[in-house]
C-alpha atoms as a PDB file:
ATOM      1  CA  UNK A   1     -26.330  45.251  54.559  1.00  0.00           C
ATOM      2  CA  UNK A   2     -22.993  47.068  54.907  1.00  0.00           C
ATOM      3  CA  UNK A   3     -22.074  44.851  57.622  1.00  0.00           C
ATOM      4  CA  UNK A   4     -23.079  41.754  55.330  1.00  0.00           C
ATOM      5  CA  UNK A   5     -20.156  43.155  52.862  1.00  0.00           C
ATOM      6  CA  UNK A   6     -17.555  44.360  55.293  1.00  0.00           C
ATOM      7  CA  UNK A   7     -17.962  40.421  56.543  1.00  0.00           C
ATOM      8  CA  UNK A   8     -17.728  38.883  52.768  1.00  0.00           C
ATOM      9  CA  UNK A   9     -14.507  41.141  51.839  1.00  0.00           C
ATOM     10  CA  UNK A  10     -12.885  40.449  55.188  1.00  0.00           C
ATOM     11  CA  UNK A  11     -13.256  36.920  54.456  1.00  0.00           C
ATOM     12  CA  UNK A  12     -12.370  37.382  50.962  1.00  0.00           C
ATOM     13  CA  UNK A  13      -9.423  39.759  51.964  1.00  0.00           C
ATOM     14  CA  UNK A  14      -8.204  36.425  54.289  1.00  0.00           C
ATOM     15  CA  UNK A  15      -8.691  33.987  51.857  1.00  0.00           C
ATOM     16  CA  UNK A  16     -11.605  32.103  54.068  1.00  0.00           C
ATOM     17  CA  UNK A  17     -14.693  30.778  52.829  1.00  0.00           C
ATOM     18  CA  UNK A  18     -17.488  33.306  52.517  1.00  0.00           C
ATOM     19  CA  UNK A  19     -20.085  31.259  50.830  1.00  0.00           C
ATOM     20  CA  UNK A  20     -22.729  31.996  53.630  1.00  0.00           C
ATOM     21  CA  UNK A  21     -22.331  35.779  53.819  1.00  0.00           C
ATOM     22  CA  UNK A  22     -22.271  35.848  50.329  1.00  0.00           C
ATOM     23  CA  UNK A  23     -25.427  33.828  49.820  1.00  0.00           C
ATOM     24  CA  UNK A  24     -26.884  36.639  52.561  1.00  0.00           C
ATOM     25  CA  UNK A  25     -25.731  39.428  51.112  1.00  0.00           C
ATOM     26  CA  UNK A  26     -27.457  38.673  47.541  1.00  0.00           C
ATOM     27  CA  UNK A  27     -30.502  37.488  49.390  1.00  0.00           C
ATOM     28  CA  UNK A  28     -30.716  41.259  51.027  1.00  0.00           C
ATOM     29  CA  UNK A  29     -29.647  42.250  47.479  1.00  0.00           C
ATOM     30  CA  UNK A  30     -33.457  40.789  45.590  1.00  0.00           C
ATOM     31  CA  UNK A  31     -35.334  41.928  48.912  1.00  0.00           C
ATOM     32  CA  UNK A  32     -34.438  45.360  48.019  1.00  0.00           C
ATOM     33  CA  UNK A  33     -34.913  45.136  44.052  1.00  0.00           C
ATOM     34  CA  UNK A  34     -38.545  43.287  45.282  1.00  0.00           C
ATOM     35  CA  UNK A  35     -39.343  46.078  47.490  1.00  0.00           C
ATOM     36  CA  UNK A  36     -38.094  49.007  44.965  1.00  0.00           C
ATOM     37  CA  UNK A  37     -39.773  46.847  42.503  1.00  0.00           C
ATOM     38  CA  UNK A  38     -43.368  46.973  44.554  1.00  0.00           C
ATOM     39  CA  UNK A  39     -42.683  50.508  45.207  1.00  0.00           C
ATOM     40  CA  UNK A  40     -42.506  51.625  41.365  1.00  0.00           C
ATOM     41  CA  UNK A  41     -45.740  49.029  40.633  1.00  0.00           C
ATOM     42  CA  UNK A  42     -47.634  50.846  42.911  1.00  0.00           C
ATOM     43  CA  UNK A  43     -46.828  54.332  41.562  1.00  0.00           C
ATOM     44  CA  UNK A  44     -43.519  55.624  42.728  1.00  0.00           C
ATOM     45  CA  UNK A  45     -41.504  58.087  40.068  1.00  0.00           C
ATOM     46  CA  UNK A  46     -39.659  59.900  42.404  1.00  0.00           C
ATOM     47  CA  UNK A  47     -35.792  59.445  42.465  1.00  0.00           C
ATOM     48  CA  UNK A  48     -34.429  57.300  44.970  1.00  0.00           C
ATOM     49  CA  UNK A  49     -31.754  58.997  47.538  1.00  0.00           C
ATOM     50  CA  UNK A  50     -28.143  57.247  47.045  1.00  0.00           C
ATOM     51  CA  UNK A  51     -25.604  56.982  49.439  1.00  0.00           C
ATOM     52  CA  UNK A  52     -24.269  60.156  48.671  1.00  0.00           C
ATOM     53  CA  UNK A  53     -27.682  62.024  49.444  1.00  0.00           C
ATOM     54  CA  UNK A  54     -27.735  60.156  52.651  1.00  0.00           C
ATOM     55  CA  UNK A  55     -24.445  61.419  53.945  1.00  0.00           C
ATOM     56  CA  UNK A  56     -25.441  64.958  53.169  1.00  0.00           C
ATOM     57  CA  UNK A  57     -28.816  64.818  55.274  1.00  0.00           C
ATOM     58  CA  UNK A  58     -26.940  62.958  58.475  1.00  0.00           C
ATOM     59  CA  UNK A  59     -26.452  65.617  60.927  1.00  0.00           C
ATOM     60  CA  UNK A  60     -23.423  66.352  62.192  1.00  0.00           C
ATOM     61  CA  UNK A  61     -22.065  64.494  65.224  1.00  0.00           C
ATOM     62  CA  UNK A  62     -21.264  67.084  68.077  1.00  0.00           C
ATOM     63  CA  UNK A  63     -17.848  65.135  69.358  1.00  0.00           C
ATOM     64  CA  UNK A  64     -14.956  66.758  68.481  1.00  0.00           C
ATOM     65  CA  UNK A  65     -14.330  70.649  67.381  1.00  0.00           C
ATOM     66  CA  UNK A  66     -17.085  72.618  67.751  1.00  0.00           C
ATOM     67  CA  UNK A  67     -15.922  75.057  64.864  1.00  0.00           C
ATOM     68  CA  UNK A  68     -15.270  72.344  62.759  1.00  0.00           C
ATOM     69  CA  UNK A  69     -18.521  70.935  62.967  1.00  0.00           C
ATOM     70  CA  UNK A  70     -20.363  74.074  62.335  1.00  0.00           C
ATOM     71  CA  UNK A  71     -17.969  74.362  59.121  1.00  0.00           C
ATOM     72  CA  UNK A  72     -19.147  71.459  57.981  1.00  0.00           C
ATOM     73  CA  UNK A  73     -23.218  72.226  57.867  1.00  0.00           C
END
């Protein structure tokens, strides 16, 4: 889905037409509410991770300073 965006604000940012990227992007944009939407209907309380969340539990790539990247966990 991030790449759908990046595409529509690109073509936004170059003043092209974006009409099909946009019309994918919102389409990706009801599967998710459908699927969250299923999800809670069948029982789900917990609290969603957001983006932030997700960044915290990616690990750490190894490429670059070592004692940077153990500074970082």
């Amino acid at each position: 889905m991030a790449d759908v965006e990046a595409s529509v604000r690109d073509l936004v940012d170059h003043d092209r037409d974006c009409t099909e990227q946009a019309l994918s992007q919102m389409g990706l944009r009801r599967k998710i509410n459908l699927l969250i939407a299923e999800w809670k209907a069948a029982g789900g309380g917990d609290v969603l991770p957001d983006v932030r969340d997700r960044v915290r539990l990616r690990s750490v790539t190894k490429a670059g300073i070592p004692a940077r990247a153990v500074a970082r966990r």
